[in-house]
PDB file of N, CA and C in Angstrom:
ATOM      1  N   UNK A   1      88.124  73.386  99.205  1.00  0.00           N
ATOM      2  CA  UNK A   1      89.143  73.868 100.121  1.00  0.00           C
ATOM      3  C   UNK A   1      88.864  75.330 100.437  1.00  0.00           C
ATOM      4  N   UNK A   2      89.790  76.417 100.295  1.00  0.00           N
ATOM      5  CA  UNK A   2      89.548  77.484 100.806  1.00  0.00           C
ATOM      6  C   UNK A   2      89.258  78.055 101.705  1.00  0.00           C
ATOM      7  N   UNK A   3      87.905  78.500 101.479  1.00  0.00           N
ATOM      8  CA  UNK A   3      87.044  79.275 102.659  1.00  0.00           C
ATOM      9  C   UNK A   3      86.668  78.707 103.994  1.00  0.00           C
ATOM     10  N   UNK A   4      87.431  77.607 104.181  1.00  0.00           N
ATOM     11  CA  UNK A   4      87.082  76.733 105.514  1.00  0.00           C
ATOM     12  C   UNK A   4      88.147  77.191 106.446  1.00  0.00           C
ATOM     13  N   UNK A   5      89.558  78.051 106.313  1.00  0.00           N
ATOM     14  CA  UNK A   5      90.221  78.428 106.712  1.00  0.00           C
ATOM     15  C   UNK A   5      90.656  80.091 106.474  1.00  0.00           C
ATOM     16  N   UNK A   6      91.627  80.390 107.723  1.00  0.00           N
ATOM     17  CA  UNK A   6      92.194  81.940 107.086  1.00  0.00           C
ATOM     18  C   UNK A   6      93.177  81.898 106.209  1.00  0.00           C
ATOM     19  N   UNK A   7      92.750  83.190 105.092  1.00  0.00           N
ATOM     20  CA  UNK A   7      93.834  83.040 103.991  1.00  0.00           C
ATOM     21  C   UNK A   7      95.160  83.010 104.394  1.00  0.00           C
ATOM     22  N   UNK A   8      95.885  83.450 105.312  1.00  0.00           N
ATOM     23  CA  UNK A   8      97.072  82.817 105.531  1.00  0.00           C
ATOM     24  C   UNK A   8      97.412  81.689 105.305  1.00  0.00           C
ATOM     25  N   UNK A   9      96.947  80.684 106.660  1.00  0.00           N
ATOM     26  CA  UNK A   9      96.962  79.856 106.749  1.00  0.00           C
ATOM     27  C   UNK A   9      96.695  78.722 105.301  1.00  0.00           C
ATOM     28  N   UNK A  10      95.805  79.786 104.532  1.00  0.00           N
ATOM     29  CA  UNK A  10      96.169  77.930 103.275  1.00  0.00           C
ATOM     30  C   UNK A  10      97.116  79.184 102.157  1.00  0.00           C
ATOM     31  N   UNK A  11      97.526  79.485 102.374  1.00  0.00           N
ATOM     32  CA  UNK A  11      98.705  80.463 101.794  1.00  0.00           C
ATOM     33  C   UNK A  11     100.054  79.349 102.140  1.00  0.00           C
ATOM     34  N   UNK A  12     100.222  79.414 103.385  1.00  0.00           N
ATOM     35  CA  UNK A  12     101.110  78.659 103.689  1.00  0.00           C
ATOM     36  C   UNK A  12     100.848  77.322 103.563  1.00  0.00           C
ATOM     37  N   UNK A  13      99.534  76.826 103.466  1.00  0.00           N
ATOM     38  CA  UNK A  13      99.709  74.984 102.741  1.00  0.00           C
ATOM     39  C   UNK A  13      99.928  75.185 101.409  1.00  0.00           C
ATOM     40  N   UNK A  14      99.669  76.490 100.408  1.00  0.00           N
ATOM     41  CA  UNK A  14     100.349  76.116  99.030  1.00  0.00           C
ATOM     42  C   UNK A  14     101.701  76.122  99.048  1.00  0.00           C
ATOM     43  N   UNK A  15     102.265  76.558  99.952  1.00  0.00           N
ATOM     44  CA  UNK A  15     103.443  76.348  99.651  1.00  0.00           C
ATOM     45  C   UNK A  15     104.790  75.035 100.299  1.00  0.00           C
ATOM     46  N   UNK A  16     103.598  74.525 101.208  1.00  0.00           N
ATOM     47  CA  UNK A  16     103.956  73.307 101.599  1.00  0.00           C
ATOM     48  C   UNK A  16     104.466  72.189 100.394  1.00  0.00           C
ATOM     49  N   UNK A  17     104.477  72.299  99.536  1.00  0.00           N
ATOM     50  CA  UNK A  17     104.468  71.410  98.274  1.00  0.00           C
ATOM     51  C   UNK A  17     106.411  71.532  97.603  1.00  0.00           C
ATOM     52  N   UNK A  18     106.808  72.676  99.011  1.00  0.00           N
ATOM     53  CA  UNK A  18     108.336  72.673  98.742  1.00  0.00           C
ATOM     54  C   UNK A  18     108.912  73.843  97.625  1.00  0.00           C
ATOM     55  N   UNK A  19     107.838  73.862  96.668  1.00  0.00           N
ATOM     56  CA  UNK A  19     108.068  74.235  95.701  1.00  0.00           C
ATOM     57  C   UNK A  19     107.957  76.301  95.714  1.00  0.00           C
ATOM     58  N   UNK A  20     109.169  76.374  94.745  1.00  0.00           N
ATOM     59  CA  UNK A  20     108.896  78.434  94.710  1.00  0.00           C
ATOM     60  C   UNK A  20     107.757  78.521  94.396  1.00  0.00           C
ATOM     61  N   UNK A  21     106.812  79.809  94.216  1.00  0.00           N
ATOM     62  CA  UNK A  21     105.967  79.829  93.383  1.00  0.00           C
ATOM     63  C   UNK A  21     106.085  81.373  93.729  1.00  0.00           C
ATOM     64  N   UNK A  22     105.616  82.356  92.451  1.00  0.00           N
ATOM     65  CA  UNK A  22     105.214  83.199  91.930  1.00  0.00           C
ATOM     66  C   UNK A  22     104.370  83.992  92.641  1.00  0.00           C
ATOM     67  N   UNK A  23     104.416  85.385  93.473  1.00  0.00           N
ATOM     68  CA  UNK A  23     103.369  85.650  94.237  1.00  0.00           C
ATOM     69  C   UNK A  23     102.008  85.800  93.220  1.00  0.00           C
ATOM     70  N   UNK A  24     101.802  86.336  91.954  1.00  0.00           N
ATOM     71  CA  UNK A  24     100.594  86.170  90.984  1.00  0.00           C
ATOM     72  C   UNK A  24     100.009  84.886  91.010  1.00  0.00           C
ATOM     73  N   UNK A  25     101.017  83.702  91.407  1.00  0.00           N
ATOM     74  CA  UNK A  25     100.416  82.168  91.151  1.00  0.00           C
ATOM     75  C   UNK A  25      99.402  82.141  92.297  1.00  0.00           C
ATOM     76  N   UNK A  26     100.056  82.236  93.641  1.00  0.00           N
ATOM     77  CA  UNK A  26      99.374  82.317  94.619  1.00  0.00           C
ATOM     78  C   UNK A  26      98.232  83.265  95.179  1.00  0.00           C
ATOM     79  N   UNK A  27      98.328  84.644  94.007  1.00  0.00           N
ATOM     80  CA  UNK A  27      97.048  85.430  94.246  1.00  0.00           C
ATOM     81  C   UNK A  27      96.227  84.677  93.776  1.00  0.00           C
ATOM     82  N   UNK A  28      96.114  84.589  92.289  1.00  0.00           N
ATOM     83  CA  UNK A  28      95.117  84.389  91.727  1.00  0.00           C
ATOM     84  C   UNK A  28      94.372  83.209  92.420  1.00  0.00           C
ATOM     85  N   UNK A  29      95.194  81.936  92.868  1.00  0.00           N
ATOM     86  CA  UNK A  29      94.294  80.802  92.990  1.00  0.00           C
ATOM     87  C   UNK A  29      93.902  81.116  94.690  1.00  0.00           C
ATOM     88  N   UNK A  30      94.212  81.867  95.307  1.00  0.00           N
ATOM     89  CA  UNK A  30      93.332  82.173  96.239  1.00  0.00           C
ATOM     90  C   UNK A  30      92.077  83.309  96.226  1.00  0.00           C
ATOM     91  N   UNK A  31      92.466  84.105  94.909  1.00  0.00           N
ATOM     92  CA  UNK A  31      91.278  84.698  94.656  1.00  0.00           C
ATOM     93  C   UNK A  31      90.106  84.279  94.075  1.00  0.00           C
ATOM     94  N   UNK A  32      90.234  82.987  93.308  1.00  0.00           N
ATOM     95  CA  UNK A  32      89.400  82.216  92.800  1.00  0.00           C
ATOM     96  C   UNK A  32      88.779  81.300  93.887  1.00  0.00           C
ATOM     97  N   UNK A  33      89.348  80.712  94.993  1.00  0.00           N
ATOM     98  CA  UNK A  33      88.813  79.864  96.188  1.00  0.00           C
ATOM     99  C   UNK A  33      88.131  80.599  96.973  1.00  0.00           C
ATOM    100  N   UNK A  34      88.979  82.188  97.024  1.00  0.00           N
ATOM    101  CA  UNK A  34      87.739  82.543  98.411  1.00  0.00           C
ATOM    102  C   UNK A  34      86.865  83.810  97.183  1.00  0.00           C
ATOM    103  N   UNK A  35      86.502  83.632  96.278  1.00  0.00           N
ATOM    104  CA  UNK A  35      86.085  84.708  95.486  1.00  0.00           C
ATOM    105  C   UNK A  35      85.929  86.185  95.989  1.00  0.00           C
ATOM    106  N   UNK A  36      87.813  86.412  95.443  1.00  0.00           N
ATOM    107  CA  UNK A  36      87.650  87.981  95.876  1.00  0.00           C
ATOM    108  C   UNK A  36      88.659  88.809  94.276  1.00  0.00           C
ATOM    109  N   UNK A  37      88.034  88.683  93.569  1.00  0.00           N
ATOM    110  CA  UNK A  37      87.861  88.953  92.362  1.00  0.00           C
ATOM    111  C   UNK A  37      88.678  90.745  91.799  1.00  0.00           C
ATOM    112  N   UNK A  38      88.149  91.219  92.840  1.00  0.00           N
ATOM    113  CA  UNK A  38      88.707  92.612  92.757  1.00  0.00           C
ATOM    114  C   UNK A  38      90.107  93.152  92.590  1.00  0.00           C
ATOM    115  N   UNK A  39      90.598  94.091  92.529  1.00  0.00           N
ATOM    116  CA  UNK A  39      92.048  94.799  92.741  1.00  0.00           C
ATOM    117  C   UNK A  39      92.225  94.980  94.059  1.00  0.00           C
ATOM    118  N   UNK A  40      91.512  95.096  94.887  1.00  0.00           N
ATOM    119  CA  UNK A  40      91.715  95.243  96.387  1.00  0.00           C
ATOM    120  C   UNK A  40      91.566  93.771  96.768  1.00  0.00           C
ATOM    121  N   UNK A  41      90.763  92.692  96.597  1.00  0.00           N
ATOM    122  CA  UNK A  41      91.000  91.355  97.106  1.00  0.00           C
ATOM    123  C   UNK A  41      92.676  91.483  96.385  1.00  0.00           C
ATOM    124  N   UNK A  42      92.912  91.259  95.099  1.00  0.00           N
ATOM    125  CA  UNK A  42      94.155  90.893  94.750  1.00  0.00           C
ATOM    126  C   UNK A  42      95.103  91.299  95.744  1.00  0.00           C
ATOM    127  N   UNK A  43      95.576  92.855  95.588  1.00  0.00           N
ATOM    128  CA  UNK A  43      96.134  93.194  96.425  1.00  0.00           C
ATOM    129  C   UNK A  43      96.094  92.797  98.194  1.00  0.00           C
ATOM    130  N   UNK A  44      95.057  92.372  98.716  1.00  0.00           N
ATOM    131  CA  UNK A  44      95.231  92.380  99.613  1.00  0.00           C
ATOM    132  C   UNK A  44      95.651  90.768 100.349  1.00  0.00           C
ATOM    133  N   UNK A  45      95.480  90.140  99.171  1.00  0.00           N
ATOM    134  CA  UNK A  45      96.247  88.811  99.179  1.00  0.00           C
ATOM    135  C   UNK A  45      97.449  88.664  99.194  1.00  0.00           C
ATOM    136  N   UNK A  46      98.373  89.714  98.248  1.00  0.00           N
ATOM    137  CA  UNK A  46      99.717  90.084  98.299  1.00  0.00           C
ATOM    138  C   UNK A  46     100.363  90.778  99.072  1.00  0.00           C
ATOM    139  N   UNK A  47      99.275  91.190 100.146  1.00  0.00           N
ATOM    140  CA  UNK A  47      99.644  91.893 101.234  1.00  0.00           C
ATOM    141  C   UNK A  47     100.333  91.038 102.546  1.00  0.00           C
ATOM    142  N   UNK A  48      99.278  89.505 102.539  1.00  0.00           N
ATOM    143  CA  UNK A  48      98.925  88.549 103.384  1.00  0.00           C
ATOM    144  C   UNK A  48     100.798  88.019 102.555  1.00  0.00           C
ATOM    145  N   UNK A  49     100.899  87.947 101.603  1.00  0.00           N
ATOM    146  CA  UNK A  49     102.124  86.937 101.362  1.00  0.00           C
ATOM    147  C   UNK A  49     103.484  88.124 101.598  1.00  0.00           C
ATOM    148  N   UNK A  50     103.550  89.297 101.868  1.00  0.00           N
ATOM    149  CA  UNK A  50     104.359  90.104 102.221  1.00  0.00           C
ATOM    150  C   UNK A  50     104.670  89.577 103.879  1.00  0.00           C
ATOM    151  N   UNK A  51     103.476  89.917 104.658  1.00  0.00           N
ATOM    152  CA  UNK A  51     103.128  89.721 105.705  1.00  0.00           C
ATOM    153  C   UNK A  51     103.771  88.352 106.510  1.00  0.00           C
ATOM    154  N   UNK A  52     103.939  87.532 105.789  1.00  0.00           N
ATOM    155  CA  UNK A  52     104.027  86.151 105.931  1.00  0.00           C
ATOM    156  C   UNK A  52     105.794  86.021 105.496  1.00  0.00           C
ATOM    157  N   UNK A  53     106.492  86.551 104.546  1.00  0.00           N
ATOM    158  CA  UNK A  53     107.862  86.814 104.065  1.00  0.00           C
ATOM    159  C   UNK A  53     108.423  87.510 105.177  1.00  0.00           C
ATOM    160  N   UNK A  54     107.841  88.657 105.765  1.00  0.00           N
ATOM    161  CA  UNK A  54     108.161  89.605 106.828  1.00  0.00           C
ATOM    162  C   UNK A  54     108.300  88.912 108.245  1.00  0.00           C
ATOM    163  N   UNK A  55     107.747  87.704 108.708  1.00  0.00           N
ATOM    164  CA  UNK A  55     107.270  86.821 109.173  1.00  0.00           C
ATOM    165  C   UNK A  55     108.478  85.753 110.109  1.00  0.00           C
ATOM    166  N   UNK A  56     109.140  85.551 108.704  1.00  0.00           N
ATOM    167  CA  UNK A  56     109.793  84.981 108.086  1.00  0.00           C
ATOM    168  C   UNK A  56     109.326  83.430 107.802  1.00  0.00           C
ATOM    169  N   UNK A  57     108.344  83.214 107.561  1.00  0.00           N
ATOM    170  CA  UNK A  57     107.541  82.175 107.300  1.00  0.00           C
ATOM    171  C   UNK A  57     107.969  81.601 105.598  1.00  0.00           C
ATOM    172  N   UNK A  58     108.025  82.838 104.963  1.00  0.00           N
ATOM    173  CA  UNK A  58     108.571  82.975 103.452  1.00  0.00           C
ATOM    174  C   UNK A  58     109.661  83.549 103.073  1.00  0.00           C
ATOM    175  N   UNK A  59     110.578  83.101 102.009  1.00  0.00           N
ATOM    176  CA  UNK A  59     111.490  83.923 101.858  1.00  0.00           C
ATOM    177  C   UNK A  59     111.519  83.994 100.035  1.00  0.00           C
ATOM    178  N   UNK A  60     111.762  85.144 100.029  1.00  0.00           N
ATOM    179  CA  UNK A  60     112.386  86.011  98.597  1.00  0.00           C
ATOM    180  C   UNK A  60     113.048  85.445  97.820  1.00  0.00           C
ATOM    181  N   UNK A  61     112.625  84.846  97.046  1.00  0.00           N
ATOM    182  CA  UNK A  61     114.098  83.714  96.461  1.00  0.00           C
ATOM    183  C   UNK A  61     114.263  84.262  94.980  1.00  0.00           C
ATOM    184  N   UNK A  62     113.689  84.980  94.381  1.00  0.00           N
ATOM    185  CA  UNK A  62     113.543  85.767  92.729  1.00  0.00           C
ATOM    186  C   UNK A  62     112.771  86.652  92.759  1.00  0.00           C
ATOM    187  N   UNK A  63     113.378  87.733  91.698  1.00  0.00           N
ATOM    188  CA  UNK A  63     112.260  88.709  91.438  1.00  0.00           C
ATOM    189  C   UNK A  63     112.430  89.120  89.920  1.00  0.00           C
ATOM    190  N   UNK A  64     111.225  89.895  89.782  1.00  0.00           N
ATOM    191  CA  UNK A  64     111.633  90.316  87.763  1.00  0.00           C
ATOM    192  C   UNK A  64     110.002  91.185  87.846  1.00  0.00           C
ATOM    193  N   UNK A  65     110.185  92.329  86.715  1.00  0.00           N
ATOM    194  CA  UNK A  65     109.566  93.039  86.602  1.00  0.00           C
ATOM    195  C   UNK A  65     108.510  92.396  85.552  1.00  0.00           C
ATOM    196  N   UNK A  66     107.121  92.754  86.118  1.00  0.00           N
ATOM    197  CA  UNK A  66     106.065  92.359  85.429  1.00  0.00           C
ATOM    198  C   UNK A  66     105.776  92.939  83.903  1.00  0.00           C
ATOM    199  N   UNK A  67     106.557  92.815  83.014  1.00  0.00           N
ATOM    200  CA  UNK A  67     106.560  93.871  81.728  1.00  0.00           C
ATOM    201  C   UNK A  67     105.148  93.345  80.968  1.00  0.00           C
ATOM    202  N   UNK A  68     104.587  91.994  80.760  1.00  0.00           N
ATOM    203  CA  UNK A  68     103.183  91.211  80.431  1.00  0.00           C
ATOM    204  C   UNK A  68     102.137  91.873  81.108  1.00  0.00           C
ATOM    205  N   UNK A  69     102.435  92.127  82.443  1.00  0.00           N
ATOM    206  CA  UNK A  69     100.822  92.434  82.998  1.00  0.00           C
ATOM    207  C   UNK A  69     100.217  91.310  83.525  1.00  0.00           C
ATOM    208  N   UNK A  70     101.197  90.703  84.205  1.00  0.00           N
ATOM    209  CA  UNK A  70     100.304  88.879  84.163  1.00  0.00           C
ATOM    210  C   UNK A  70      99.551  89.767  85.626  1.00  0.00           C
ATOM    211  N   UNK A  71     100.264  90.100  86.750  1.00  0.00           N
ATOM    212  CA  UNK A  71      99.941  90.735  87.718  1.00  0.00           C
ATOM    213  C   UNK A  71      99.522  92.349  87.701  1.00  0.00           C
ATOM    214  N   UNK A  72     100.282  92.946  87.871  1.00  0.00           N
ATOM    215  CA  UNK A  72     100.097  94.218  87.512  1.00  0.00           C
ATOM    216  C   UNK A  72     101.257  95.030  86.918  1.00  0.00           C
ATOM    217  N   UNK A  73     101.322  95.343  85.710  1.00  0.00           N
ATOM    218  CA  UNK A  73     102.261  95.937  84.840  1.00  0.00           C
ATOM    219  C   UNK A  73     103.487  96.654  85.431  1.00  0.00           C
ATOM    220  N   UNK A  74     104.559  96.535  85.163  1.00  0.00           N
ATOM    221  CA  UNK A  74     105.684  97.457  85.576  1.00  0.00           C
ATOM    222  C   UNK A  74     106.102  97.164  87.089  1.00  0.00           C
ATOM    223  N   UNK A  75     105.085  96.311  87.564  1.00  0.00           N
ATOM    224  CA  UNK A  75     105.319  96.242  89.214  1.00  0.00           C
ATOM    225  C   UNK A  75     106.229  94.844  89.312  1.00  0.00           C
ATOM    226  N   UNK A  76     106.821  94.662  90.527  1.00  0.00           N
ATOM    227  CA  UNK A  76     107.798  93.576  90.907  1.00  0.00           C
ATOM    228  C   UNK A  76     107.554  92.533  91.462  1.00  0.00           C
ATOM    229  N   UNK A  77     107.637  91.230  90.284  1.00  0.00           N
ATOM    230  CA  UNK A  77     106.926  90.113  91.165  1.00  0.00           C
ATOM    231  C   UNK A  77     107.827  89.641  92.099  1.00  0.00           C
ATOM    232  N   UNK A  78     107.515  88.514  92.721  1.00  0.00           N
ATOM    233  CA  UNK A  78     108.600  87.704  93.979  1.00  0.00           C
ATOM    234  C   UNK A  78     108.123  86.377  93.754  1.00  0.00           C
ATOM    235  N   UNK A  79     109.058  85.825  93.840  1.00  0.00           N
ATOM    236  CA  UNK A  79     109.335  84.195  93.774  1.00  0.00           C
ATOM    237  C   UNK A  79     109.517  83.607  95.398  1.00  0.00           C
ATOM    238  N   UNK A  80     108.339  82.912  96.067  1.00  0.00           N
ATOM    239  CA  UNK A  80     108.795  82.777  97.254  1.00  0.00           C
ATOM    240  C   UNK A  80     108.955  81.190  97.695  1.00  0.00           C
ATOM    241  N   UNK A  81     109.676  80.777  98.671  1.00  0.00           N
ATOM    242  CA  UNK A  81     109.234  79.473  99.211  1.00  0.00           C
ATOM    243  C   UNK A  81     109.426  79.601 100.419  1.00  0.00           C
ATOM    244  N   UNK A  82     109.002  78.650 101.019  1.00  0.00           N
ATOM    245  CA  UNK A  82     108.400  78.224 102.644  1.00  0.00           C
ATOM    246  C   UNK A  82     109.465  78.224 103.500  1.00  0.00           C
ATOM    247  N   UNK A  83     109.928  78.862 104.978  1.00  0.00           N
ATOM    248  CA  UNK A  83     110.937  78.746 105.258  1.00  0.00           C
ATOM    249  C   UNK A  83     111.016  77.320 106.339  1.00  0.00           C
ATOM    250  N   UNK A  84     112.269  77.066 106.651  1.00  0.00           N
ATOM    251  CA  UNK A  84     111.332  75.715 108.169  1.00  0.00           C
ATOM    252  C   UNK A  84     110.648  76.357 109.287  1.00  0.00           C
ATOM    253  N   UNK A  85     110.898  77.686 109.689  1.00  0.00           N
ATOM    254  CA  UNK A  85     110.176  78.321 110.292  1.00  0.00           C
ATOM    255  C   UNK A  85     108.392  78.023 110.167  1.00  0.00           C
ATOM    256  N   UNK A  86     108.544  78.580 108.665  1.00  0.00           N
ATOM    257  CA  UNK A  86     106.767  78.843 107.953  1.00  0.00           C
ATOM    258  C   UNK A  86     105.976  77.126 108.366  1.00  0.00           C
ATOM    259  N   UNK A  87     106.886  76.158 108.259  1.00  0.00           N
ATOM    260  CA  UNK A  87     106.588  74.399 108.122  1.00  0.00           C
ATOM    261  C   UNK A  87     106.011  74.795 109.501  1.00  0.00           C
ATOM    262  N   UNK A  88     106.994  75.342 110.361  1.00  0.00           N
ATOM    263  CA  UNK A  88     106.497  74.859 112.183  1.00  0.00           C
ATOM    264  C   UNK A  88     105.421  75.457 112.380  1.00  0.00           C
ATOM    265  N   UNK A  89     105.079  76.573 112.025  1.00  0.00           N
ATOM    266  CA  UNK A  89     103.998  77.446 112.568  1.00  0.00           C
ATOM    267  C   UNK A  89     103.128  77.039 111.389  1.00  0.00           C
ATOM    268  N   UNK A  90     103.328  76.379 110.446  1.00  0.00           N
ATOM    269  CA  UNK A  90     101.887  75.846 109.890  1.00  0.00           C
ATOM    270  C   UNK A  90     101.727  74.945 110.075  1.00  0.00           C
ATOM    271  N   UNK A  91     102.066  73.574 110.938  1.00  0.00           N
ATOM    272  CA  UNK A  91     102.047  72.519 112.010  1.00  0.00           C
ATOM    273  C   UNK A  91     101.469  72.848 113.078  1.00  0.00           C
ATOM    274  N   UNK A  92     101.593  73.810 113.284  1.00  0.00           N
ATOM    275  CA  UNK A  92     101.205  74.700 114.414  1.00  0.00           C
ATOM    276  C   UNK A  92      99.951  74.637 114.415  1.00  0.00           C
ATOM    277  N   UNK A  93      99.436  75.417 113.505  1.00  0.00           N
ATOM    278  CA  UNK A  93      98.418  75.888 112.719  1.00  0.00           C
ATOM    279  C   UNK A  93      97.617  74.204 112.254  1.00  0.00           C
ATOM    280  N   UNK A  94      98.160  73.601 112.793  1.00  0.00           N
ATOM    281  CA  UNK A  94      97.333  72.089 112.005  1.00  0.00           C
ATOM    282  C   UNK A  94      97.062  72.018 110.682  1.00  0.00           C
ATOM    283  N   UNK A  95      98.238  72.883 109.820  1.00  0.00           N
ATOM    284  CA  UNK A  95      98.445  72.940 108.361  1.00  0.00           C
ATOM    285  C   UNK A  95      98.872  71.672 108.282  1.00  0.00           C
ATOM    286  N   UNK A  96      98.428  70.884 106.683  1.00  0.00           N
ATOM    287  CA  UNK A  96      99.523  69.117 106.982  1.00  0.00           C
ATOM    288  C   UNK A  96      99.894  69.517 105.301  1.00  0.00           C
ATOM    289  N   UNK A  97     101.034  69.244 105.159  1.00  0.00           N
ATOM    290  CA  UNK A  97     101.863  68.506 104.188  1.00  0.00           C
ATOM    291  C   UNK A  97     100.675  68.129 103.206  1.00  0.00           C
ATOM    292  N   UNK A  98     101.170  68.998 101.633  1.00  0.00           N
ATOM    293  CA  UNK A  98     100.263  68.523 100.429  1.00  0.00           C
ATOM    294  C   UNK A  98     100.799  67.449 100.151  1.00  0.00           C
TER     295      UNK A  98
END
């Protein structure tokens, strides 16, 4: 999967699955598909899921401070899911339903 598309776009098929997920959940396994390994790939993946919340494609549904370090220490994760908006324009997008 992955790299056959823009990271948006399969940003928004992980979250086709209905389900919240964790913006760290969704870095990491797109940093592992399109191998961008770095602090700047990371970040700039979390940029793409800001981008996409702002959008309103995603919405904010939890947050809690990273005290583990799973992401990056002291910083604020977000819990997001798909809005019906995000569904149309990734239909749009010829995104399909996991």
């Amino acid at each position: 999967m992955g790299k056959n598309r823009p990271i948006k776009f399969r940003i928004l098929e992980l979250f086709l699955d209905g389900e919240g997920h964790w913006n760290y959940e969704i870095v990491s396994k797109i940093q592992e598909e399109y191998d961008m390994k770095s602090a700047y790939g990371r970040d700039s993946i979390n940029f793409d899921i800001i981008e996409l919340a702002s959008g309103g494609m995603l919405k904010d549904v939890e947050q809690k401070v990273d005290e583990k370090g799973i992401y990056k220490k002291d910083f604020l994760l977000h819990k997001y899911v798909i809005t019906d908006f995000g569904k149309v324009r990734g239909s749009d997008a010829c995104i399909r339903y996991v």
